[in-house]
Protein backbone atom coordinates (compact mmCIF):
# COMPACT_ATOMS: atom_id res chain seq x y z
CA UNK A 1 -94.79 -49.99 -29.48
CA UNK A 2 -92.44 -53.12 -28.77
CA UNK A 3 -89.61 -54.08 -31.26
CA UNK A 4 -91.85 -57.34 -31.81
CA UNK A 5 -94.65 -55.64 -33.35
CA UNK A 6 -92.42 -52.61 -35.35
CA UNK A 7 -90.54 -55.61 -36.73
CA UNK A 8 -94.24 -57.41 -38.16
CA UNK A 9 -95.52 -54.40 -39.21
CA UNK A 10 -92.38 -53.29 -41.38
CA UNK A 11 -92.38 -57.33 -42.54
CA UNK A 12 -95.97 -56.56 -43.69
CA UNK A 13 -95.20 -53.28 -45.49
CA UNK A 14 -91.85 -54.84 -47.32
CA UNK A 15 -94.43 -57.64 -48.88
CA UNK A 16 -96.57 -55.19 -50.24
CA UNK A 17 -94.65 -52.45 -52.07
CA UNK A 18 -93.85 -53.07 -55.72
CA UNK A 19 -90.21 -52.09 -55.18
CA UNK A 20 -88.23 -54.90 -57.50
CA UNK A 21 -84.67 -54.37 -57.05
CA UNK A 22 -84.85 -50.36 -55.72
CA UNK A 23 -84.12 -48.98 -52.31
CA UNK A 24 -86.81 -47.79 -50.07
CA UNK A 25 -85.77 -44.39 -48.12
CA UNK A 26 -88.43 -42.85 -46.03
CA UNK A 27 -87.31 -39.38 -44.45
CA UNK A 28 -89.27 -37.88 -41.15
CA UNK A 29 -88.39 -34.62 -42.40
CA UNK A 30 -86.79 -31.51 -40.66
CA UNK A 31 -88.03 -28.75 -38.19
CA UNK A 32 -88.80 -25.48 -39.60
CA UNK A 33 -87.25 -22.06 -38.22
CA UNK A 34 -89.36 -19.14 -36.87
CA UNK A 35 -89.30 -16.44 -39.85
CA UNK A 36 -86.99 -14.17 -36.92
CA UNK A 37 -83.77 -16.48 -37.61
CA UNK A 38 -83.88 -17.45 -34.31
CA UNK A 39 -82.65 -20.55 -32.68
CA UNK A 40 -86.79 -21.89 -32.16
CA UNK A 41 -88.48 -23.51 -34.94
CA UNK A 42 -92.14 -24.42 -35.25
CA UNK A 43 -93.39 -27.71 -33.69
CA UNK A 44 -92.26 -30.40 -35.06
CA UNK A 45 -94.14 -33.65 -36.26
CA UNK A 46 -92.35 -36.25 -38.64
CA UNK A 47 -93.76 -37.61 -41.88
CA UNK A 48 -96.19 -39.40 -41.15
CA UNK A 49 -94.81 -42.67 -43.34
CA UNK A 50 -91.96 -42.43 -41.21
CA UNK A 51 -93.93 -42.36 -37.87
CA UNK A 52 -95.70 -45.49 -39.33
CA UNK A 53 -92.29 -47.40 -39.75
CA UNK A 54 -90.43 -45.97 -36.89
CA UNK A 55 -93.06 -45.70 -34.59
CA UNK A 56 -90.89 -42.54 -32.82
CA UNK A 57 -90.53 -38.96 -33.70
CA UNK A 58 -86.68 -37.85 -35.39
CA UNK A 59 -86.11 -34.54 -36.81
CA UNK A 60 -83.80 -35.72 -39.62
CA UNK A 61 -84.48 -39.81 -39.15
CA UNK A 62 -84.27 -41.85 -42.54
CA UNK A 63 -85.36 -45.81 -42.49
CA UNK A 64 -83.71 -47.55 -45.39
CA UNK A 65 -84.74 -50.98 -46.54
CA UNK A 66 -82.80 -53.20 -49.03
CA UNK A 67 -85.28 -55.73 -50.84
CA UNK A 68 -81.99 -57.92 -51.12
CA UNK A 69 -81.42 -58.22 -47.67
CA UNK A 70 -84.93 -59.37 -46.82
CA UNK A 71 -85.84 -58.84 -43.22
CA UNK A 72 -82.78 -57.91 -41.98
CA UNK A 73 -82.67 -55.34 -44.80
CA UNK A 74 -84.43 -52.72 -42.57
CA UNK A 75 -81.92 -49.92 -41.42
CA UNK A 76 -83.01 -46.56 -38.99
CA UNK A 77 -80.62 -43.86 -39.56
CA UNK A 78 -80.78 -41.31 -37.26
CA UNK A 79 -78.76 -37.52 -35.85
CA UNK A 80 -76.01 -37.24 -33.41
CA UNK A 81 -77.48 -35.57 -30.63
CA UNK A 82 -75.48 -32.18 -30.16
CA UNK A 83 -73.98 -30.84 -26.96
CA UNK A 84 -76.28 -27.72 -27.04
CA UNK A 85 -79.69 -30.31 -27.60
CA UNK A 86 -78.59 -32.30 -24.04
CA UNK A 87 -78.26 -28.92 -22.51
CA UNK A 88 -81.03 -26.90 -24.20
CA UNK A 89 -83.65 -30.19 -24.29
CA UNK A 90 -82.62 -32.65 -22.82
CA UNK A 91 -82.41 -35.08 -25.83
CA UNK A 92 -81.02 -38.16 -25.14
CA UNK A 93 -79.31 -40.37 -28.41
CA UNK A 94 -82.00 -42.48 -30.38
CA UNK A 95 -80.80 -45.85 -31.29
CA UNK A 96 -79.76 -46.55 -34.47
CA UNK A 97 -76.47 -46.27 -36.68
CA UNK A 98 -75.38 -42.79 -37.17
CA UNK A 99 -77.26 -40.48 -40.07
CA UNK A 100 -73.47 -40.20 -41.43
CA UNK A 101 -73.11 -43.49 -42.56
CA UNK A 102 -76.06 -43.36 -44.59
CA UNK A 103 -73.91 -42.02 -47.76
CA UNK A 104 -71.51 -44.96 -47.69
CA UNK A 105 -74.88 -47.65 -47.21
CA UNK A 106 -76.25 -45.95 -50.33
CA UNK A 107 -72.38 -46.28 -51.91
CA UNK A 108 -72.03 -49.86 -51.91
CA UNK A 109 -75.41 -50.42 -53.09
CA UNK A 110 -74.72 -47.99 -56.38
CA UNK A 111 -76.95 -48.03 -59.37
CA UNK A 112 -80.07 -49.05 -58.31
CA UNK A 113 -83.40 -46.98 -57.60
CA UNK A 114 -84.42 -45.51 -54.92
CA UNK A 115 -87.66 -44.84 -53.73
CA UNK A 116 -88.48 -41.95 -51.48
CA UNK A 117 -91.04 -41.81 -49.02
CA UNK A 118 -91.98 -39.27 -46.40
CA UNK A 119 -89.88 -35.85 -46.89
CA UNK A 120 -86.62 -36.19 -48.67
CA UNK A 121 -83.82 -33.89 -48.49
CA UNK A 122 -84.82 -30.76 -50.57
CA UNK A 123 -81.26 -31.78 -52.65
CA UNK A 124 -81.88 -35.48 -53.21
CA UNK A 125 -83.22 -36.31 -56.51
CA UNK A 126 -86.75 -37.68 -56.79
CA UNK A 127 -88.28 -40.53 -59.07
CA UNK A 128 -91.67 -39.46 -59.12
CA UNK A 129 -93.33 -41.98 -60.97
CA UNK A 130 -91.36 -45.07 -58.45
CA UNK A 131 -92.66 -42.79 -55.71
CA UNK A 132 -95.99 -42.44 -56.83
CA UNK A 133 -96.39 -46.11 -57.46
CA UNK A 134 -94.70 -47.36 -53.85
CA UNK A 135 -96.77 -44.77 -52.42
CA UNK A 136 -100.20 -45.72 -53.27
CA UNK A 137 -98.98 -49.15 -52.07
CA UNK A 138 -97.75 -47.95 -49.14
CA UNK A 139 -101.03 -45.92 -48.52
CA UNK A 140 -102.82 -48.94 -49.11
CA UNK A 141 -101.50 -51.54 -47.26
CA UNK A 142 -101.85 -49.92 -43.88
CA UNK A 143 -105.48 -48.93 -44.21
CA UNK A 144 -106.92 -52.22 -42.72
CA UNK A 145 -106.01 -51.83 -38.94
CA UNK A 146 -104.81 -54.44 -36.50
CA UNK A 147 -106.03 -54.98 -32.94
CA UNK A 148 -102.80 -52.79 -31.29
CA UNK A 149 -104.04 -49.79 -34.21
CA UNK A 150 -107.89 -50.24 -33.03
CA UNK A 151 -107.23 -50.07 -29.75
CA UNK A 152 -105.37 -46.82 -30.15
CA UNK A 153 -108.31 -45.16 -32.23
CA UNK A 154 -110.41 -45.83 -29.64
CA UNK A 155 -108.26 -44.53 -26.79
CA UNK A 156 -108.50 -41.25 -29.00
CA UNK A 157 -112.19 -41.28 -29.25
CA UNK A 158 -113.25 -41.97 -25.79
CA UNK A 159 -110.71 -38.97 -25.13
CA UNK A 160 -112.23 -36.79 -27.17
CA UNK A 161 -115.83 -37.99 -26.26
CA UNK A 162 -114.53 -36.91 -22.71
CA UNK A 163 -113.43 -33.40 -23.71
CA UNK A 164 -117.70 -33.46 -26.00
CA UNK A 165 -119.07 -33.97 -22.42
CA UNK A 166 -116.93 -31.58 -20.64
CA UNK A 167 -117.90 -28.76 -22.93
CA UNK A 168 -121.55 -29.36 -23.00
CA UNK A 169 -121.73 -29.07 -19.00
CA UNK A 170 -119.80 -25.07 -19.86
CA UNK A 171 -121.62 -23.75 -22.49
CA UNK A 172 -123.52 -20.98 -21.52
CA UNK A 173 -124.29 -17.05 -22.05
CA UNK A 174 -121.05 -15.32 -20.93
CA UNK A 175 -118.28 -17.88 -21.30
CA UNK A 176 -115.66 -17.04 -23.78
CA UNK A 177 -114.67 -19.69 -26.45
CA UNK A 178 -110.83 -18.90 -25.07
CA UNK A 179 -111.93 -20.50 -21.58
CA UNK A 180 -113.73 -23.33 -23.93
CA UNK A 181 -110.86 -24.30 -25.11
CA UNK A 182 -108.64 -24.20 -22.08
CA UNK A 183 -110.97 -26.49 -20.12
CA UNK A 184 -111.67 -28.76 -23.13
CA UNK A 185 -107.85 -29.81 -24.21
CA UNK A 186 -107.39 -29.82 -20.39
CA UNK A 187 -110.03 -32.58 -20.14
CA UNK A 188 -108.10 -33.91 -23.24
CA UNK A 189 -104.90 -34.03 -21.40
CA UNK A 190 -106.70 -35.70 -18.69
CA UNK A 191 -107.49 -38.95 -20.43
CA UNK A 192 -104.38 -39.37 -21.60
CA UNK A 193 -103.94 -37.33 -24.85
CA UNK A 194 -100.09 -36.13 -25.85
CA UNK A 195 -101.41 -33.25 -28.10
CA UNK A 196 -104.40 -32.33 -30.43
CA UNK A 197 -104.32 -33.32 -33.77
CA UNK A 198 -104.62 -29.75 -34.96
CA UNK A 199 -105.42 -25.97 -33.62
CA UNK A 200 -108.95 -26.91 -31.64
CA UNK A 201 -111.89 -24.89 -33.35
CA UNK A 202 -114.70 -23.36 -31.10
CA UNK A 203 -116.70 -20.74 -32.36
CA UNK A 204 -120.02 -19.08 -30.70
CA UNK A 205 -122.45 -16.45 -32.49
CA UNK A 206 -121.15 -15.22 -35.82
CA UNK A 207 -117.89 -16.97 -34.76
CA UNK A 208 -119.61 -20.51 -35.55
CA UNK A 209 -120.13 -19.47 -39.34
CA UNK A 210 -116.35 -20.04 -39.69
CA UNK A 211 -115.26 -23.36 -40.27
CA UNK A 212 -111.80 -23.55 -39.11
CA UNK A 213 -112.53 -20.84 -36.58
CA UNK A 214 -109.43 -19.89 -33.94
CA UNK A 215 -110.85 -19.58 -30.54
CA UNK A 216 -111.12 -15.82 -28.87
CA UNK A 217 -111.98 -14.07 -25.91
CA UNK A 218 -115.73 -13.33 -27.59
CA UNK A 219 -117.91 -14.05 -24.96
CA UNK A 220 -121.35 -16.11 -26.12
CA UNK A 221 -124.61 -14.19 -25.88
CA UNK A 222 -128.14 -15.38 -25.08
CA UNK A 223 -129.20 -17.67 -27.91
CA UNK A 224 -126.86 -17.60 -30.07
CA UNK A 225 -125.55 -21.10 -31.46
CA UNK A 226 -121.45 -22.39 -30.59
CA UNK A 227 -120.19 -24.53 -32.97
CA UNK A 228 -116.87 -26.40 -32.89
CA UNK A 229 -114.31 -29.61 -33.76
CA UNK A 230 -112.81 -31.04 -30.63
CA UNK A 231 -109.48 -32.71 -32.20
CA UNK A 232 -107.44 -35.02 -29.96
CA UNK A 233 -104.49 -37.04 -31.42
CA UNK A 234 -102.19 -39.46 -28.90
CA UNK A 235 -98.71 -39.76 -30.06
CA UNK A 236 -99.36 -42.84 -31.55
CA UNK A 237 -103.12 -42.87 -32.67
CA UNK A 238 -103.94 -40.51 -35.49
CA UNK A 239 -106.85 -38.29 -34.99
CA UNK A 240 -110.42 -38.60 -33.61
CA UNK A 241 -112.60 -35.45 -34.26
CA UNK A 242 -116.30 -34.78 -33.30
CA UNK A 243 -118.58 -31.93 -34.38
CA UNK A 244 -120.55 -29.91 -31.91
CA UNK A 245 -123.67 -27.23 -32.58
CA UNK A 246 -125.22 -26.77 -29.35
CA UNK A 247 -127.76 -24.26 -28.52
CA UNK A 248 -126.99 -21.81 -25.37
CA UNK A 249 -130.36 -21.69 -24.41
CA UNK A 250 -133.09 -24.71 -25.00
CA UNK A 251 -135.08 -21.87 -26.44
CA UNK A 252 -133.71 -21.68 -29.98
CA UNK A 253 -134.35 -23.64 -32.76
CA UNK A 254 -132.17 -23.13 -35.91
CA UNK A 255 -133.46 -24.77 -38.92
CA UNK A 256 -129.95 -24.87 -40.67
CA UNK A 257 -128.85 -27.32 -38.13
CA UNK A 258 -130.54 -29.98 -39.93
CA UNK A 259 -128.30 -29.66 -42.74
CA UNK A 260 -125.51 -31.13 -40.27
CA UNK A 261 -127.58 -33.99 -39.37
CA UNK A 262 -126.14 -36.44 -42.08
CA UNK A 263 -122.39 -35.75 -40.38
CA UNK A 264 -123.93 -36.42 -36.85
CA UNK A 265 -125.51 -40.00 -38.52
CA UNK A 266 -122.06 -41.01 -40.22
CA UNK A 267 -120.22 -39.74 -37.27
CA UNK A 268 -122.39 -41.89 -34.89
CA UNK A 269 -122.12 -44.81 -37.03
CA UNK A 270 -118.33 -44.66 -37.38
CA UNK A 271 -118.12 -44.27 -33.34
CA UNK A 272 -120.64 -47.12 -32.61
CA UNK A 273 -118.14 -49.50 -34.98
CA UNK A 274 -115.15 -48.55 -33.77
């Protein structure tokens, strides 16, 4: 994502949210510790309304904007990078000025309301009702996708249409849904993906009656039915999902699958216009 196109998109968000004379703060959020107290925390993914106006993950990032200061009113605030993160990760300093000075940015620009998007600190104050309102403005305004945003979506979907016709050539009596989804994210990977959007679901036999199903070492008898979502997200394009119910042997013929032929017709239809 070039500075170019960050810069028009941000332009096209600051004409659409009903903000008046209040201050627009969007926080990515922070990571969360492993319940052990140890130095590892769970993965972490910002806010998604700060991924949208950043266009970069930042455990701890805040983008202010000033109304006032029109398009130069945009400001990414953003951590020092700590000795032990070079040495431990490898993190190199994001630009941007210093999360520090955000305090004395807010101080000189006292008095007026602020409006919070993303994940505030837990001990800032919150106007709900500004919130609410900015939000649903917010939510709005980016819902009609440009050319760059299309092209992503459909980077995702031909990914994860990949990883659909990978698993259709393995599915048979003895694999495990484990090995399913090793060789499915792997295919994934392959095509480009940075991560799935979300724990991938296969389920075979019984296993398939479970919607959000974690994958196990059961291996798939004769017959039975495997069921699944195939998630793929890249690191900049949301989420493309498809549904699969495929027989293990051409034999069977179950009569509930018809109930999931109205998600296969919407599914196609969203796929073919993409």
């Amino acid at each position: 994502m070039t500075n170019d196109y960050l810069a028009q998109r941000r332009a096209r968000i600051a004409a659409a949210l009903p903000l008046g004379d209040a201050i627009l703060l969007v926080g990515a959020g922070d990571p969360v510790p492993l319940p052990e107290h140890s130095d590892q925390t769970y993965p972490f993914r910002s806010h998604a309304e700060y991924y949208y106006l950043a266009g970069r993950e930042c455990a701890g990032g805040v983008i202010a904007f000033d109304p006032r200061d029109g398009a130069d009113g945009w400001k990414d605030f953003v951590p020092l990078v700590t000795e032990a993160e070079r040495v431990w990760e490898g993190r190199g300093q994001l630009p941007g000025d210093s999360l520090q000075h955000l305090p004395g940015w807010l101080s000189t620009r006292g008095g007026r309301p602020v409006a919070w998007l993303g994940s505030p600190p837990l001990a800032v104050p919150v106007d709900t009702t500004l919130r609410t309102r900015v939000r649903e403005a917010f939510t709005h305004s980016h819902r009609v996708k440009d050319a760059t945003e299309i092209g992503l979506v459909k980077q995702a979907v031909d990914a994860t249409a990949a990883g659909f016709v990978k698993l259709r050539g393995l599915l048979r009596p003895g694999v495990s849904e484990r090995s399913l989804q090793i060789e499915l994210e792997a295919e994934f990977f392959r095509r480009g993906a940075a991560r799935t959007g979300y724990g991938t679901i296969v389920g075979t036999g019984p296993n398939s009656a479970v919607l959000h199903f974690e994958p196990s070492a059961r291996a798939a008898k004769d017959g039975e039915f495997g069921r699944g979502f195939l998630p793929l997200a890249l690191s900049v394009a949301g989420g493309a999902e498809i549904l699969v119910k495929s027989p293990l042997t051409e034999k069977i013929r179950n009569p509930r699958s018809e109930i999931a032929q109205p998600a296969f017709f919407t599914l196609e239809m969203v796929v073919t216009r993409v």
